[in-house]
C-alpha atoms as a PDB file:
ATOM      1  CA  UNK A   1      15.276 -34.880 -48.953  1.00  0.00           C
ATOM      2  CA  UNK A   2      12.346 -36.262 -47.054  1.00  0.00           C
ATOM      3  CA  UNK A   3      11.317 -32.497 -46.112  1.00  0.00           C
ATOM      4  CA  UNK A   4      11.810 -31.362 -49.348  1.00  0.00           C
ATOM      5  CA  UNK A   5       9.255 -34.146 -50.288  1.00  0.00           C
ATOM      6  CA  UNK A   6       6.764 -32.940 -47.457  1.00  0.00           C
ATOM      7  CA  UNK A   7       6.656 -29.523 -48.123  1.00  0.00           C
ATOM      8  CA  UNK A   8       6.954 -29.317 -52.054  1.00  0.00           C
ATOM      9  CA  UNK A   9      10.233 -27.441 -51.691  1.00  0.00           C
ATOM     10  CA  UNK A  10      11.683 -26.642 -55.311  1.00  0.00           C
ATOM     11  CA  UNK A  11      14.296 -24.670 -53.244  1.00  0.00           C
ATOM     12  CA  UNK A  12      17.472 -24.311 -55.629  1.00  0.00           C
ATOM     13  CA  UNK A  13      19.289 -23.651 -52.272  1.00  0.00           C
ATOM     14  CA  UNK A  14      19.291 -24.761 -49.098  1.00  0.00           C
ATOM     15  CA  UNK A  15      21.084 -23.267 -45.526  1.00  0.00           C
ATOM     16  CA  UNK A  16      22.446 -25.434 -43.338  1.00  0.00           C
ATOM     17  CA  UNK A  17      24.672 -24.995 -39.841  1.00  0.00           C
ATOM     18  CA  UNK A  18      26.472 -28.190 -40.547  1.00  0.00           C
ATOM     19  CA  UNK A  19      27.976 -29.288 -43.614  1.00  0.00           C
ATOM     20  CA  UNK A  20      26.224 -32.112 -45.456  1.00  0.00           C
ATOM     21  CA  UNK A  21      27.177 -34.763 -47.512  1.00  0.00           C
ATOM     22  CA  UNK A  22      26.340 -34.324 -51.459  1.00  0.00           C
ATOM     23  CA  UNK A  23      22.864 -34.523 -52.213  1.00  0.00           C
ATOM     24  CA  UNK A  24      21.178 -36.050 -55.159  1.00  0.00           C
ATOM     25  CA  UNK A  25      19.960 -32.976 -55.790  1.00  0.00           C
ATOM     26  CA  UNK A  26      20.691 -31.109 -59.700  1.00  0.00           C
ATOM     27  CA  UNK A  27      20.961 -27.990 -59.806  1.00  0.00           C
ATOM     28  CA  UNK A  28      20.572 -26.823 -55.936  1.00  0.00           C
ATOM     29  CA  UNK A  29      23.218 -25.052 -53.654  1.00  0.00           C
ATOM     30  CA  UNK A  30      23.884 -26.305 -50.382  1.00  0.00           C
ATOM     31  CA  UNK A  31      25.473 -23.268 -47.901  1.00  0.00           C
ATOM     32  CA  UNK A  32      26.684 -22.828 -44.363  1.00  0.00           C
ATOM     33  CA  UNK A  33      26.419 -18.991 -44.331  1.00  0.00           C
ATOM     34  CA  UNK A  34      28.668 -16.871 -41.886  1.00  0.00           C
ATOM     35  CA  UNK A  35      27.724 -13.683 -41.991  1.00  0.00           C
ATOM     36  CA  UNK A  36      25.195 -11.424 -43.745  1.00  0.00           C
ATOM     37  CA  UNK A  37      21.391 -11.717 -43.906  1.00  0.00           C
ATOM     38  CA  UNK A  38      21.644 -15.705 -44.926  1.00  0.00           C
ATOM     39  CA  UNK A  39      23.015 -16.124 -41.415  1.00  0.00           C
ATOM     40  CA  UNK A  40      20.530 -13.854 -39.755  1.00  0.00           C
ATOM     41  CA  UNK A  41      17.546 -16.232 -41.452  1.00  0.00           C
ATOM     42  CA  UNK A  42      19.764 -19.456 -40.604  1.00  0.00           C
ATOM     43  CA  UNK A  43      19.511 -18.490 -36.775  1.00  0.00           C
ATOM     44  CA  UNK A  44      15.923 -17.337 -36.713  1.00  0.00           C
ATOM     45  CA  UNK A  45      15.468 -21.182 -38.124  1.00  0.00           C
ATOM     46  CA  UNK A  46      17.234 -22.367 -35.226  1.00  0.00           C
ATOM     47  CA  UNK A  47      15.752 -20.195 -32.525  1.00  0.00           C
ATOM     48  CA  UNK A  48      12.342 -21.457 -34.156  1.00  0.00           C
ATOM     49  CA  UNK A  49      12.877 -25.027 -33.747  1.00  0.00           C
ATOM     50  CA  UNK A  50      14.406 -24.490 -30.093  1.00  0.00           C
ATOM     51  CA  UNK A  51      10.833 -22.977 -29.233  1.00  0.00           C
ATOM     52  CA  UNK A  52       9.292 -25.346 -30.820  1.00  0.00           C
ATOM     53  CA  UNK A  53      11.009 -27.899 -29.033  1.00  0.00           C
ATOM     54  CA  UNK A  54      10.438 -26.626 -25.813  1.00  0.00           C
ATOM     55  CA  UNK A  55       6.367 -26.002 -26.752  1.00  0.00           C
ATOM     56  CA  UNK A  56       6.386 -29.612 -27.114  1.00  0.00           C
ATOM     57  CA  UNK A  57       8.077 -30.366 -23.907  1.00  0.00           C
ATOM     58  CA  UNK A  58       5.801 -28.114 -21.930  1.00  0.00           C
ATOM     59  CA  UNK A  59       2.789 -29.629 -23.565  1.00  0.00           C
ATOM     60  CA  UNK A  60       4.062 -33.409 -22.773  1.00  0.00           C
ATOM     61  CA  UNK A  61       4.374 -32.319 -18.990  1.00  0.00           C
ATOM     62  CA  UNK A  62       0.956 -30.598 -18.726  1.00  0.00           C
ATOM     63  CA  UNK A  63      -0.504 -33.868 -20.690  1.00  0.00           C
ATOM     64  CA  UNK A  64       1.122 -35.941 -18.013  1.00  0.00           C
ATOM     65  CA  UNK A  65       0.233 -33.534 -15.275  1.00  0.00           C
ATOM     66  CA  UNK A  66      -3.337 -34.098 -16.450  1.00  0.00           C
ATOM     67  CA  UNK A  67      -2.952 -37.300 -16.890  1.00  0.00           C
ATOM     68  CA  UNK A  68      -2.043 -38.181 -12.993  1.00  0.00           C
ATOM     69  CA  UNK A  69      -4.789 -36.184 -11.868  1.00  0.00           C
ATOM     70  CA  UNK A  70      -7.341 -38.241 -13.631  1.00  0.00           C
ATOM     71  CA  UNK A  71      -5.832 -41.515 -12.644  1.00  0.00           C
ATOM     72  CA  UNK A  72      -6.511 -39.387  -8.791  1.00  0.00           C
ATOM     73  CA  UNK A  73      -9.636 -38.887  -9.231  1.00  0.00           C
ATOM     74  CA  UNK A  74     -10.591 -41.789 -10.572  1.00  0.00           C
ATOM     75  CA  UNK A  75      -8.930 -43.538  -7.494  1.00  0.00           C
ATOM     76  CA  UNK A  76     -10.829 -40.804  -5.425  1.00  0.00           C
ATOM     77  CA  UNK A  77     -13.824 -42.164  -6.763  1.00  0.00           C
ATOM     78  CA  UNK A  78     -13.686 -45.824  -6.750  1.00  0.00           C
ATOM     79  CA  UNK A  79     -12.899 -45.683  -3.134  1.00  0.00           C
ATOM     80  CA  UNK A  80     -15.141 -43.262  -2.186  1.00  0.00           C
ATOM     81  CA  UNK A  81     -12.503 -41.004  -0.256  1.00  0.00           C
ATOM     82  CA  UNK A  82     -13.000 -37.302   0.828  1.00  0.00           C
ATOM     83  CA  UNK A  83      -9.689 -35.760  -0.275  1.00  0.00           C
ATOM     84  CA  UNK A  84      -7.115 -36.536  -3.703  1.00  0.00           C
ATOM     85  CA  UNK A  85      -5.278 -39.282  -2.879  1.00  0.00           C
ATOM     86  CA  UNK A  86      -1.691 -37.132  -4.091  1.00  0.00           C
ATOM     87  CA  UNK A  87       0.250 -38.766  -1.419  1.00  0.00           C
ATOM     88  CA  UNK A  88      -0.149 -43.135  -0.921  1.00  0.00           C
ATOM     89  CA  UNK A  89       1.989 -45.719   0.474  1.00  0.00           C
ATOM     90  CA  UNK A  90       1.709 -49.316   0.114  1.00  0.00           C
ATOM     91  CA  UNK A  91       3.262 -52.052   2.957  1.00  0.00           C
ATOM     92  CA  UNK A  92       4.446 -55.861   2.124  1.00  0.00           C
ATOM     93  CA  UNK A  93       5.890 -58.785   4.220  1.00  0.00           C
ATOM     94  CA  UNK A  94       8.579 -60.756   3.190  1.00  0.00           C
ATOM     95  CA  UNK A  95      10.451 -64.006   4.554  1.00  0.00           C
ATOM     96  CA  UNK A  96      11.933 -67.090   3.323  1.00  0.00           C
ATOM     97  CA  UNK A  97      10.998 -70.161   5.827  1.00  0.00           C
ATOM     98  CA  UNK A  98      10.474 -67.828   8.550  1.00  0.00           C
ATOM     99  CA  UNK A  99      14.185 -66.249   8.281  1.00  0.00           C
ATOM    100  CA  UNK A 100      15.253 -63.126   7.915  1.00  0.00           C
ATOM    101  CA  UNK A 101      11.843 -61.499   8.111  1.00  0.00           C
ATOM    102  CA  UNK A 102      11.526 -57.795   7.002  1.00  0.00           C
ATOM    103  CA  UNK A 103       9.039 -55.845   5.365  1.00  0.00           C
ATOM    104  CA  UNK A 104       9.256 -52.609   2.860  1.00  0.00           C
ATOM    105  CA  UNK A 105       6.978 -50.067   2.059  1.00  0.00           C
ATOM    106  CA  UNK A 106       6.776 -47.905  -0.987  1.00  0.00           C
ATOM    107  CA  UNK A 107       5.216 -44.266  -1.566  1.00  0.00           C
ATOM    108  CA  UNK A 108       3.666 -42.556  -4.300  1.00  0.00           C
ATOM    109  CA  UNK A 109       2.977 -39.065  -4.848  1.00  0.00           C
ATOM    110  CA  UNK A 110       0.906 -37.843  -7.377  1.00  0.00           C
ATOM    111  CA  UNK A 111       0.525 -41.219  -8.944  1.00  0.00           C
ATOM    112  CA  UNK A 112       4.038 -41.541  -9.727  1.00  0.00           C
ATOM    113  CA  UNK A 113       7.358 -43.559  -7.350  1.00  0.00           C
ATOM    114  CA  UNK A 114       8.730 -41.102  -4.971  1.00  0.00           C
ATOM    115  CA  UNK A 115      11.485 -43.436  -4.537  1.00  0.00           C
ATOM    116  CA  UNK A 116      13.045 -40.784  -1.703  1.00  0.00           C
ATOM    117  CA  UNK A 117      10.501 -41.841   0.645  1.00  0.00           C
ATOM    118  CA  UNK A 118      10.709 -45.311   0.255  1.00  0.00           C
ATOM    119  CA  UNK A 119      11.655 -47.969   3.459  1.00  0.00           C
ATOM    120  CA  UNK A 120      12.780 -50.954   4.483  1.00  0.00           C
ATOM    121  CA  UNK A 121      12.151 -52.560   8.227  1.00  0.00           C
ATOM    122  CA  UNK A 122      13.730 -55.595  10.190  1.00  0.00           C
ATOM    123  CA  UNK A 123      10.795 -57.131  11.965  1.00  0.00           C
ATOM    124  CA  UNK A 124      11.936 -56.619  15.571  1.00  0.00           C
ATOM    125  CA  UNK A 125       9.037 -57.727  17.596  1.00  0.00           C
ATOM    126  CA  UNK A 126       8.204 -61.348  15.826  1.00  0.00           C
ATOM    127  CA  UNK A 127       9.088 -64.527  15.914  1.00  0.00           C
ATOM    128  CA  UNK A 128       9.037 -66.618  12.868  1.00  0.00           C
ATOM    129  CA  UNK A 129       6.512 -66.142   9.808  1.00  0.00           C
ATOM    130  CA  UNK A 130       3.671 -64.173  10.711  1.00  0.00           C
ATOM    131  CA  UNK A 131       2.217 -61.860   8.318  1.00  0.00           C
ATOM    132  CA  UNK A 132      -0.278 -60.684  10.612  1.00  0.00           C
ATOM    133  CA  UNK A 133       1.743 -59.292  12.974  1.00  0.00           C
ATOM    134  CA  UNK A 134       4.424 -58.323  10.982  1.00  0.00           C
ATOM    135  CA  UNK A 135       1.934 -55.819   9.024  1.00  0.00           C
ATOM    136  CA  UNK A 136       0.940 -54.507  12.651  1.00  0.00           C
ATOM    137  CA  UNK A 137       4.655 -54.166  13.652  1.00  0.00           C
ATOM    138  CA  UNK A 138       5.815 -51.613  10.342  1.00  0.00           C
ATOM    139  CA  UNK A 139       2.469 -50.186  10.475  1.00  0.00           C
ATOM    140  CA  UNK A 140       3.160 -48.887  14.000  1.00  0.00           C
ATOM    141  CA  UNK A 141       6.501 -48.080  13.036  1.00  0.00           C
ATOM    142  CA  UNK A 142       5.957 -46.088  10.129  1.00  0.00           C
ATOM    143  CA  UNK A 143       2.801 -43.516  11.491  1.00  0.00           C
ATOM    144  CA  UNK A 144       4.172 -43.612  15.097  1.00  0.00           C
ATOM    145  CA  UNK A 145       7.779 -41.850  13.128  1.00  0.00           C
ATOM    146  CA  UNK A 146       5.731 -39.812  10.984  1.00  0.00           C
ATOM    147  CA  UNK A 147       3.267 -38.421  14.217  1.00  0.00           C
ATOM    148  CA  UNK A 148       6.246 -38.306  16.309  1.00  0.00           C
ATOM    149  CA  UNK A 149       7.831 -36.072  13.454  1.00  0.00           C
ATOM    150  CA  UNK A 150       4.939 -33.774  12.610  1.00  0.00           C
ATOM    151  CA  UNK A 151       5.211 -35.117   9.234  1.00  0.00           C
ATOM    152  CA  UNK A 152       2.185 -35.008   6.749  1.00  0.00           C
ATOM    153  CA  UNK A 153       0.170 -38.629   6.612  1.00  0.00           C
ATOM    154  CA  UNK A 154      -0.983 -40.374   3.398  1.00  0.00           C
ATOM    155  CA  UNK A 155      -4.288 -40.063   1.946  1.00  0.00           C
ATOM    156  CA  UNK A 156      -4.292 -43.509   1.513  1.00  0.00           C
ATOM    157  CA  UNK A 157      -2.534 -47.119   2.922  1.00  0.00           C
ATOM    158  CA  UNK A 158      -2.171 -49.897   0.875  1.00  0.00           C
ATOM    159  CA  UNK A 159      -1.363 -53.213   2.829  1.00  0.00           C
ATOM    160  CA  UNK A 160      -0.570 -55.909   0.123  1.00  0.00           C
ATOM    161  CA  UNK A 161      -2.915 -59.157   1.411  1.00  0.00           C
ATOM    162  CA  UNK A 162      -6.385 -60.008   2.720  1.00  0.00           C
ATOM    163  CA  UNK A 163      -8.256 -59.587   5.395  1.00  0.00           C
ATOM    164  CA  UNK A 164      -5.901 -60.720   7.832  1.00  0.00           C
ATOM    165  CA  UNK A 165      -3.245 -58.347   6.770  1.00  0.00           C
ATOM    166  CA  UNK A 166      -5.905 -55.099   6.505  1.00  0.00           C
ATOM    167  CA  UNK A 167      -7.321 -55.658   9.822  1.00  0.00           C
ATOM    168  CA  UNK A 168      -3.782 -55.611  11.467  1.00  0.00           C
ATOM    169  CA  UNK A 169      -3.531 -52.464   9.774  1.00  0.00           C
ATOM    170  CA  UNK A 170      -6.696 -51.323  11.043  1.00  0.00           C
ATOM    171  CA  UNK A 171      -5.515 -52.088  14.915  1.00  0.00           C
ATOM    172  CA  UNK A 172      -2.165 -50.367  14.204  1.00  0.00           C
ATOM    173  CA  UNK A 173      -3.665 -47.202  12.945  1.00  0.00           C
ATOM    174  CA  UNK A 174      -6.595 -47.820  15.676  1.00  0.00           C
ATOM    175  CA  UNK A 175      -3.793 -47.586  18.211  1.00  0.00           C
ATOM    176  CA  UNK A 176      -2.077 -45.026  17.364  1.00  0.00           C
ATOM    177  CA  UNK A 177      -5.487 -42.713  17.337  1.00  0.00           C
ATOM    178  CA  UNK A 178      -5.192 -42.505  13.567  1.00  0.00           C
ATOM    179  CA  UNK A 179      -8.341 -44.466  12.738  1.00  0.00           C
ATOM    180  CA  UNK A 180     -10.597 -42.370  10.462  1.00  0.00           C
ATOM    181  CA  UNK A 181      -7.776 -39.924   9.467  1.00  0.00           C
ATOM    182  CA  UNK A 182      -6.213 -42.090   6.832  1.00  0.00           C
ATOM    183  CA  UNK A 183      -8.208 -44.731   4.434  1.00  0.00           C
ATOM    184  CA  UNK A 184      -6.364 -48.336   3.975  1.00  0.00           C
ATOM    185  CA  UNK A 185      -7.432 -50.977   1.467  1.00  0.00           C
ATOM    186  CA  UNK A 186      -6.362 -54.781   1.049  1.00  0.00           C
ATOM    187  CA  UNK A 187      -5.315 -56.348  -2.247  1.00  0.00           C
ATOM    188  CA  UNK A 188      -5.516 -59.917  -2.425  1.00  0.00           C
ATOM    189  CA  UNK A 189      -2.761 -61.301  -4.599  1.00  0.00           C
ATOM    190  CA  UNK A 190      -5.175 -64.274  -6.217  1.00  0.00           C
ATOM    191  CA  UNK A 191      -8.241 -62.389  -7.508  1.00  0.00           C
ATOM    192  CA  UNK A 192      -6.575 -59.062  -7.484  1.00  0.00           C
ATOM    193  CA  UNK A 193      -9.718 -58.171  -4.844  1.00  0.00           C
ATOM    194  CA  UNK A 194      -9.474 -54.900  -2.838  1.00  0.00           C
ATOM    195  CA  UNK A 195     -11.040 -55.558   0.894  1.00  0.00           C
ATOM    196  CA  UNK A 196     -11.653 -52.291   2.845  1.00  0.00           C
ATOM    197  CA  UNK A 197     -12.461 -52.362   6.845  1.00  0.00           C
ATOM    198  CA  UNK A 198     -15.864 -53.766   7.969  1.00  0.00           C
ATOM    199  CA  UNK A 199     -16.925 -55.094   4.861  1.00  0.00           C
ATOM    200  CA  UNK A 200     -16.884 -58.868   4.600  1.00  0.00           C
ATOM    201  CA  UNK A 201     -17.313 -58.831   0.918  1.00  0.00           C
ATOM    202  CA  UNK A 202     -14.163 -57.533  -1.565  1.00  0.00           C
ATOM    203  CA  UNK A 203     -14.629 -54.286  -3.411  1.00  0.00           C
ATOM    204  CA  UNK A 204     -15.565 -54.354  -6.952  1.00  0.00           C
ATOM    205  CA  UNK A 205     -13.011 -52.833  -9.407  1.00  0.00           C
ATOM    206  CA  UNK A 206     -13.421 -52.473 -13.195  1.00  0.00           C
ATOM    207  CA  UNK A 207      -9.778 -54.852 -14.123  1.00  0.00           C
ATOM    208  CA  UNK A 208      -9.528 -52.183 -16.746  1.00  0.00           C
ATOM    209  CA  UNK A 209      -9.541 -49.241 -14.240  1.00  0.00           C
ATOM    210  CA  UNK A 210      -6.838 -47.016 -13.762  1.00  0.00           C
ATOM    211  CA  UNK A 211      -7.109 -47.287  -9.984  1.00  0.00           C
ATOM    212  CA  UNK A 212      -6.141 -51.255 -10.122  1.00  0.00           C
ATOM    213  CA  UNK A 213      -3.616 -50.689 -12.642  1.00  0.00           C
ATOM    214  CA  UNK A 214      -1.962 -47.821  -9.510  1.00  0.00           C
ATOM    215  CA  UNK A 215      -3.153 -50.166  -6.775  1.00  0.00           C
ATOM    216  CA  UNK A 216      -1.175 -53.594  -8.793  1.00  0.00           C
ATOM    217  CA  UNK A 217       1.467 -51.199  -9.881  1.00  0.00           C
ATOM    218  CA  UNK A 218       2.847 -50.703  -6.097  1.00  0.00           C
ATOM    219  CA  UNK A 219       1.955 -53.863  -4.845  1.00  0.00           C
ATOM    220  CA  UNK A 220       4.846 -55.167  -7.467  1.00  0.00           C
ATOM    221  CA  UNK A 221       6.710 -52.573  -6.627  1.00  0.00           C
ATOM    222  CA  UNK A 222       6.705 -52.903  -2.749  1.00  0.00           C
ATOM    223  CA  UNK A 223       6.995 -56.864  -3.383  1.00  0.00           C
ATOM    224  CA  UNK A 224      10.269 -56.156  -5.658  1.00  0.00           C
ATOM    225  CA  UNK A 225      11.813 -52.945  -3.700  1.00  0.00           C
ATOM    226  CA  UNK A 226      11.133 -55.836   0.076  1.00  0.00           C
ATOM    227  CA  UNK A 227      12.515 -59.123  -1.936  1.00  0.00           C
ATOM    228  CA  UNK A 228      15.604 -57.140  -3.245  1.00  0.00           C
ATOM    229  CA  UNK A 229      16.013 -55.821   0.717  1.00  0.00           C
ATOM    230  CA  UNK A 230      15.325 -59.698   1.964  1.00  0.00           C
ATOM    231  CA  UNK A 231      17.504 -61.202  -0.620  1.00  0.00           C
ATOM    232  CA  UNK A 232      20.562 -59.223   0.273  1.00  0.00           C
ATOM    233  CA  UNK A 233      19.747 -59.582   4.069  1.00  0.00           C
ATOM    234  CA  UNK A 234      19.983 -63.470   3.550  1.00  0.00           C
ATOM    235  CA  UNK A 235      23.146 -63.071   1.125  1.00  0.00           C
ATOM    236  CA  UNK A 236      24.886 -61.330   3.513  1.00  0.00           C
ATOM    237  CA  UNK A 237      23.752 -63.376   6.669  1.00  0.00           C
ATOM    238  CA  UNK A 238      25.264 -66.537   5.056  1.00  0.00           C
ATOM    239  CA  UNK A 239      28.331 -64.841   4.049  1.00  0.00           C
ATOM    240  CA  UNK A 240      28.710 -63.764   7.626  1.00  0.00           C
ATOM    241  CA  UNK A 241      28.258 -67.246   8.895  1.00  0.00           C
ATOM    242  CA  UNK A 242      30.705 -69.040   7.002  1.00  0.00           C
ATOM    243  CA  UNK A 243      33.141 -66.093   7.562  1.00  0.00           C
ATOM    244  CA  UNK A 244      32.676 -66.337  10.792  1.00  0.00           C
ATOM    245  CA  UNK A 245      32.967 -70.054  11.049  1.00  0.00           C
ATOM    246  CA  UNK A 246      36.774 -69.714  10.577  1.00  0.00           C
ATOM    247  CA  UNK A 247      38.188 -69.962  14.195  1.00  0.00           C
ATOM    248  CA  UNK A 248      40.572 -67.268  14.887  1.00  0.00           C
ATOM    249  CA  UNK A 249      38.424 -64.681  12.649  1.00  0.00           C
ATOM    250  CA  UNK A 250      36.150 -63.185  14.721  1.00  0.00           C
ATOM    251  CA  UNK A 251      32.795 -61.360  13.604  1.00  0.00           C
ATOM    252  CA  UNK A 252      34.503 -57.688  13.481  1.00  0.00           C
ATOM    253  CA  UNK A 253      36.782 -58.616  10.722  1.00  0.00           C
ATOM    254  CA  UNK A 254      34.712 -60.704   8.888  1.00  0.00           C
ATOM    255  CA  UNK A 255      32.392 -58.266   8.956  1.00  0.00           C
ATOM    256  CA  UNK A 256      34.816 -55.617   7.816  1.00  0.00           C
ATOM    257  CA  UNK A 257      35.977 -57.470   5.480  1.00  0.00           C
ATOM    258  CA  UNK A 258      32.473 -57.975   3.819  1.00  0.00           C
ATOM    259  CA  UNK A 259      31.705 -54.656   4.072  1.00  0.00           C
ATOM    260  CA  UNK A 260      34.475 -53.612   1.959  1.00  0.00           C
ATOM    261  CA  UNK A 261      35.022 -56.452  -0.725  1.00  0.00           C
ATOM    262  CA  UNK A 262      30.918 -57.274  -0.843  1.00  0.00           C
ATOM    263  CA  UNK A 263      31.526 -61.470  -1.690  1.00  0.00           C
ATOM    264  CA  UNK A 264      34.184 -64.282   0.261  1.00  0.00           C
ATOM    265  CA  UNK A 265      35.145 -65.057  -3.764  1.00  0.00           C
ATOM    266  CA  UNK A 266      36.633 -61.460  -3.507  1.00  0.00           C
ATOM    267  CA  UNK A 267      38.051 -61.670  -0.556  1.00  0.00           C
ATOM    268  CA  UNK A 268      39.601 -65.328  -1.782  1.00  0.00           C
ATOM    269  CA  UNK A 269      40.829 -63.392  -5.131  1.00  0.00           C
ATOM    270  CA  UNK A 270      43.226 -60.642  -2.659  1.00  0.00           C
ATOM    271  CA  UNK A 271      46.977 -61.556  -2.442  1.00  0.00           C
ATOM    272  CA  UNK A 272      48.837 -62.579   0.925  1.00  0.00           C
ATOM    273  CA  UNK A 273      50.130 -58.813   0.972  1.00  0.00           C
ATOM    274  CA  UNK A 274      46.569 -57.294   0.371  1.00  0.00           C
ATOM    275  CA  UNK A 275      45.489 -59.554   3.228  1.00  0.00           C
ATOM    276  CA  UNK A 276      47.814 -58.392   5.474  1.00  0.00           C
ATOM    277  CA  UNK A 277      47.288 -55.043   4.881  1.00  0.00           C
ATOM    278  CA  UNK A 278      43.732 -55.372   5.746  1.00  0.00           C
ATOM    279  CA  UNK A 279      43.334 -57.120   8.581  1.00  0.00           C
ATOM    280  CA  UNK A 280      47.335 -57.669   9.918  1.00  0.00           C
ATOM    281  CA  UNK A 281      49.358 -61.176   9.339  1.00  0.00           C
ATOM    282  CA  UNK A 282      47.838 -63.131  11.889  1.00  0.00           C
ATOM    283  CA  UNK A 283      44.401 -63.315  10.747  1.00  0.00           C
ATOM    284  CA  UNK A 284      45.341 -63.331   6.928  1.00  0.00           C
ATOM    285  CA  UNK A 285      47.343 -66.185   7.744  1.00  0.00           C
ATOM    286  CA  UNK A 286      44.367 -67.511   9.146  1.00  0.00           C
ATOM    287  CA  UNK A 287      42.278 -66.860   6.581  1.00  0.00           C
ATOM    288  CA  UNK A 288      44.286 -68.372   4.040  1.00  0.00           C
ATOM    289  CA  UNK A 289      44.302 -71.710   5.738  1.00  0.00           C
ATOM    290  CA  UNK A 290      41.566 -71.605   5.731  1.00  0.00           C
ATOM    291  CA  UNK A 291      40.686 -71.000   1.798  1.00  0.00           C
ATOM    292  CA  UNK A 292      43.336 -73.608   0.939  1.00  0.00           C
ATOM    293  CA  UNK A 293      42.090 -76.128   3.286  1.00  0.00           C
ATOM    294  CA  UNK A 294      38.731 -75.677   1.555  1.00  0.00           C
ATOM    295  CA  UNK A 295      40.556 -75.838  -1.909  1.00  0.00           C
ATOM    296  CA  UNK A 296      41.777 -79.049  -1.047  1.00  0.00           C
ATOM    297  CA  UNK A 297      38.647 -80.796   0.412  1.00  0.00           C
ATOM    298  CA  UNK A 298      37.344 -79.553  -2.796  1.00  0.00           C
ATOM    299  CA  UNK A 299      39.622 -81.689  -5.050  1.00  0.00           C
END
């Protein structure tokens, strides 16, 4: 009805490949045609909006093709760099009170999440919270794999903090004998300010530029992807602990255990016979003192 409206139509019949319901329509013929000529001018209809479709497709993807080169080069441009940035990765820290300290970084490639390439890292070589040297630490790690490798390196690092965090950077990439091969910026959570090496003064960015909008776009995404890593780390760290707590356990098969069922409430929902056939009648006898004792301190 609606493209009968549209286009004028004073059609008194209409083709159709599905049946339709009545139509408050006088006088007009509704037909699914088989065979004959009818049929032949039902398909070319078909085949006609199939291209169409497809036109329409190709033109979204060489809109958004377009679309990520500009936001490129306007990156390119705002930072002054030599080459397209198609391939950028962006670093954060991440800790609660100093525990469990990791770190995650995040790639993009040609503006968009290449979510293949994306890592988590334990912090191996510090001790309690220290930014600083935590952004030297996966900085190392990352560009010392990727040399090591004969991988291709980013057009541009992202490290998400100040100048503290950016000039850790600079010494990682300084020792490793990348300095001057690949361009790293700062952005300061507060002010949204991007630092770059040996300038004491942040970098001025239009807030409505299309390079900030990239540049905040993976620094929540690194700080999401590393707190989704951390929180899980911690989750299963406590788990672990209280697991292991129960004398007679031992780490191995509270560890196994966890592995398989995720959460102690699962673990406290399996039968006696379940138990046992995890982990033998010893230890689920164990364990199930163990949850019962708790039950009753409980009450």
């Amino acid at each position: 009805m609606q493209m009968r409206e549209e286009f004028e139509s004073e059609s008194k019949e209409i083709l159709t490949n599905v049946a339709l319901p009545p139509l408050p329509l006088p006088g007009v013929v509704v037909s699914t045609p088989q065979i004959g000529d009818k049929r032949k001018l039902l398909e070319l209809s078909i085949k006609n909006v199939l291209y169409l479709r497809k036109e329409k497709e190709s033109m979204n993807d060489r809109s958004k093709d377009l679309n990520e080169v500009r936001i490129m080069e306007t990156i390119k441009k705002d930072l002054r760099l030599t080459e397209l940035p198609k391939h950028i990765e962006c670093f954060d820290n991440s800790n609660f009170q100093g525990d469990n300290p990791v770190a995650a970084m995040v790639c993009f490639r040609n503006a968009k999440p290449s979510k293949k390439d994306y890592r988590h890292y334990h912090i191996k070589t510090v001790i309690g919270p220290n930014d600083f040297d935590s952004m030297y630490e996966v900085v190392t790690r990352r560009y010392r794999r990727l040399v090591d490798e004969g991988a291709s390196l980013p057009q541009l690092v992202i490290v998400d903090g100040g100048k503290g965090q950016l000039s850790m950077a600079v010494k990682a990439l300084k020792d490793l004998n990348l300095w001057g091969q690949i361009p790293v910026i700062g952005i300061a959570k507060r002010l949204e300010e991007i630092y770059v090496p040996n300038d004491p003064l942040p970098l001025y960015i239009d807030k409505k530029s299309e390079s900030l909008r990239l540049f905040q776009r993976m620094r929540d995404e690194v700080h999401r992807f590393g707190i989704t890593f951390h929180r899980n780390r911690r989750d299963a760290a406590t788990l672990k602990t209280e697991l292991t707590d129960v004398k007679g356990l031992g780490p191995a098969t509270a560890e196994k255990l966890l592995s398989k069922f995720k959460s102690v409430k699962k673990i406290r929902e399996l039968s006696e016979a379940e138990l046992v056939a995890e982990i033998g009648k010893a230890k689920a006898r164990v364990l199930l003192a163990y949850f019962e004792q708790q039950e009753q301190a409980a009450d």
